[in-house]
Protein backbone atom coordinates (compact mmCIF):
# COMPACT_ATOMS: atom_id res chain seq x y z
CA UNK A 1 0.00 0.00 0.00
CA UNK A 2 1.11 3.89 -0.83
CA UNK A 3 -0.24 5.75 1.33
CA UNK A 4 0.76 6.70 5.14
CA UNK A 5 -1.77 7.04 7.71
CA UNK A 6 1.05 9.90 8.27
CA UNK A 7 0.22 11.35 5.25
CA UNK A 8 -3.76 11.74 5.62
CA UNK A 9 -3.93 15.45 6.34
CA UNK A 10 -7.02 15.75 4.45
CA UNK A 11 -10.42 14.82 3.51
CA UNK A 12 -9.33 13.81 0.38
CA UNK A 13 -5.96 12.06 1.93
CA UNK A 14 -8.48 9.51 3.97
CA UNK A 15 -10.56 8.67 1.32
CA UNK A 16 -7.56 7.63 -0.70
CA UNK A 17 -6.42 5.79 2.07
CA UNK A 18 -9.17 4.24 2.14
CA UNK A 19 -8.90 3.62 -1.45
CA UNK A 20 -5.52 2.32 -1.17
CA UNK A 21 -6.74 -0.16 1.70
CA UNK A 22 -9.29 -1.40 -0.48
CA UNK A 23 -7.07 -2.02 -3.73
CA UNK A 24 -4.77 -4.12 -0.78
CA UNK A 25 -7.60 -6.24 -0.27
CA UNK A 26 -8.87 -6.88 -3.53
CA UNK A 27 -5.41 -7.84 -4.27
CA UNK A 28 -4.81 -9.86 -1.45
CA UNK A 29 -6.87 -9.29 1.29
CA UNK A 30 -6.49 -13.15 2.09
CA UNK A 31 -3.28 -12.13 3.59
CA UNK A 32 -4.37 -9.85 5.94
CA UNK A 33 -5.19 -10.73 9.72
CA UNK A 34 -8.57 -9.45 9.80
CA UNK A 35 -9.76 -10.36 5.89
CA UNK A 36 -13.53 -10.59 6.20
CA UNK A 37 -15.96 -7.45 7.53
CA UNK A 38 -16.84 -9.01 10.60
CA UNK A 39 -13.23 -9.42 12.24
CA UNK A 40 -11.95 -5.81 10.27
CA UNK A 41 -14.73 -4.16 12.69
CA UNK A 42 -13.98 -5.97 15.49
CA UNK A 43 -10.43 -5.43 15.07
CA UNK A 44 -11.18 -1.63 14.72
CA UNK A 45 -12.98 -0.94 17.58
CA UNK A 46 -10.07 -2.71 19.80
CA UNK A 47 -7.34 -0.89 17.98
CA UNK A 48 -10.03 2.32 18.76
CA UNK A 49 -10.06 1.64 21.73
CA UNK A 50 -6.88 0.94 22.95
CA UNK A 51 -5.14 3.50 20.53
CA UNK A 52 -3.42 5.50 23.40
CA UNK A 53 -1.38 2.89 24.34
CA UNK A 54 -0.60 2.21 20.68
CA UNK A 55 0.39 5.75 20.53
CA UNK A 56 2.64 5.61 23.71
CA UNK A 57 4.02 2.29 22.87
CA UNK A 58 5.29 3.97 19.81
CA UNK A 59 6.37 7.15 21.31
CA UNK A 60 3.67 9.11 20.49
CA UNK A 61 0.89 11.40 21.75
CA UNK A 62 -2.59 10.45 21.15
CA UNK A 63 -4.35 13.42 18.66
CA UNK A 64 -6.31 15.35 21.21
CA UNK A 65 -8.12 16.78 18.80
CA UNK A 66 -9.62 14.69 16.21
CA UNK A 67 -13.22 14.57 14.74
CA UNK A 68 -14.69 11.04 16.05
CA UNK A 69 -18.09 12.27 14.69
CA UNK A 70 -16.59 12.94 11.27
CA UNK A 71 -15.22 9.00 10.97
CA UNK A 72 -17.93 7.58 12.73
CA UNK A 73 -20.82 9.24 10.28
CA UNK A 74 -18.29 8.02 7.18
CA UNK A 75 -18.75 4.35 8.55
CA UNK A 76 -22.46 4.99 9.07
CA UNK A 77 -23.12 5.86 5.55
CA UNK A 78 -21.05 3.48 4.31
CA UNK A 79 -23.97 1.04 5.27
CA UNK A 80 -26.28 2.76 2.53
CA UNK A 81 -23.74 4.89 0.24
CA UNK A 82 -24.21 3.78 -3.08
């Protein structure tokens, strides 16, 4: 995959992350840990939720400002975007 996460500094940067995720799956999403929807959620609400000590295990702050309502309406209405 291209793209960083520590490159999304946009709107546009995320949804060609996201892009970039999905072209890694398509092309070999049977590689990856969490390769069906079911476990990919799962696995993103733990990472979610335990991101702060990702970020200090890696020597970093966790974003104090960041726009949960922005990501969570995005996986919302990915339910019923067409």
């Amino acid at each position: 995959m291209n793209t960083s996460p520590d490159h999304v500094d946009s709107r546009e940067d995320l949804a060609a992350f996201v892009r970039a995720l999905h072209r890694s799956h398509t092309e070999g999403g049977q590689s990856w840990e969490n390769a069906d929807l079911a476990s990919f959620l799962e696995a993103l609400a733990a990472w979610i939720h335990d991101a702060d000590g990702w970020f200090s295990n890696s020597g970093l702050s966790l974003p104090a400002s960041g726009d949960w309502s922005f990501f969570a309406r995005a996986l919302q209405a990915a339910t019923v975007y067409e």
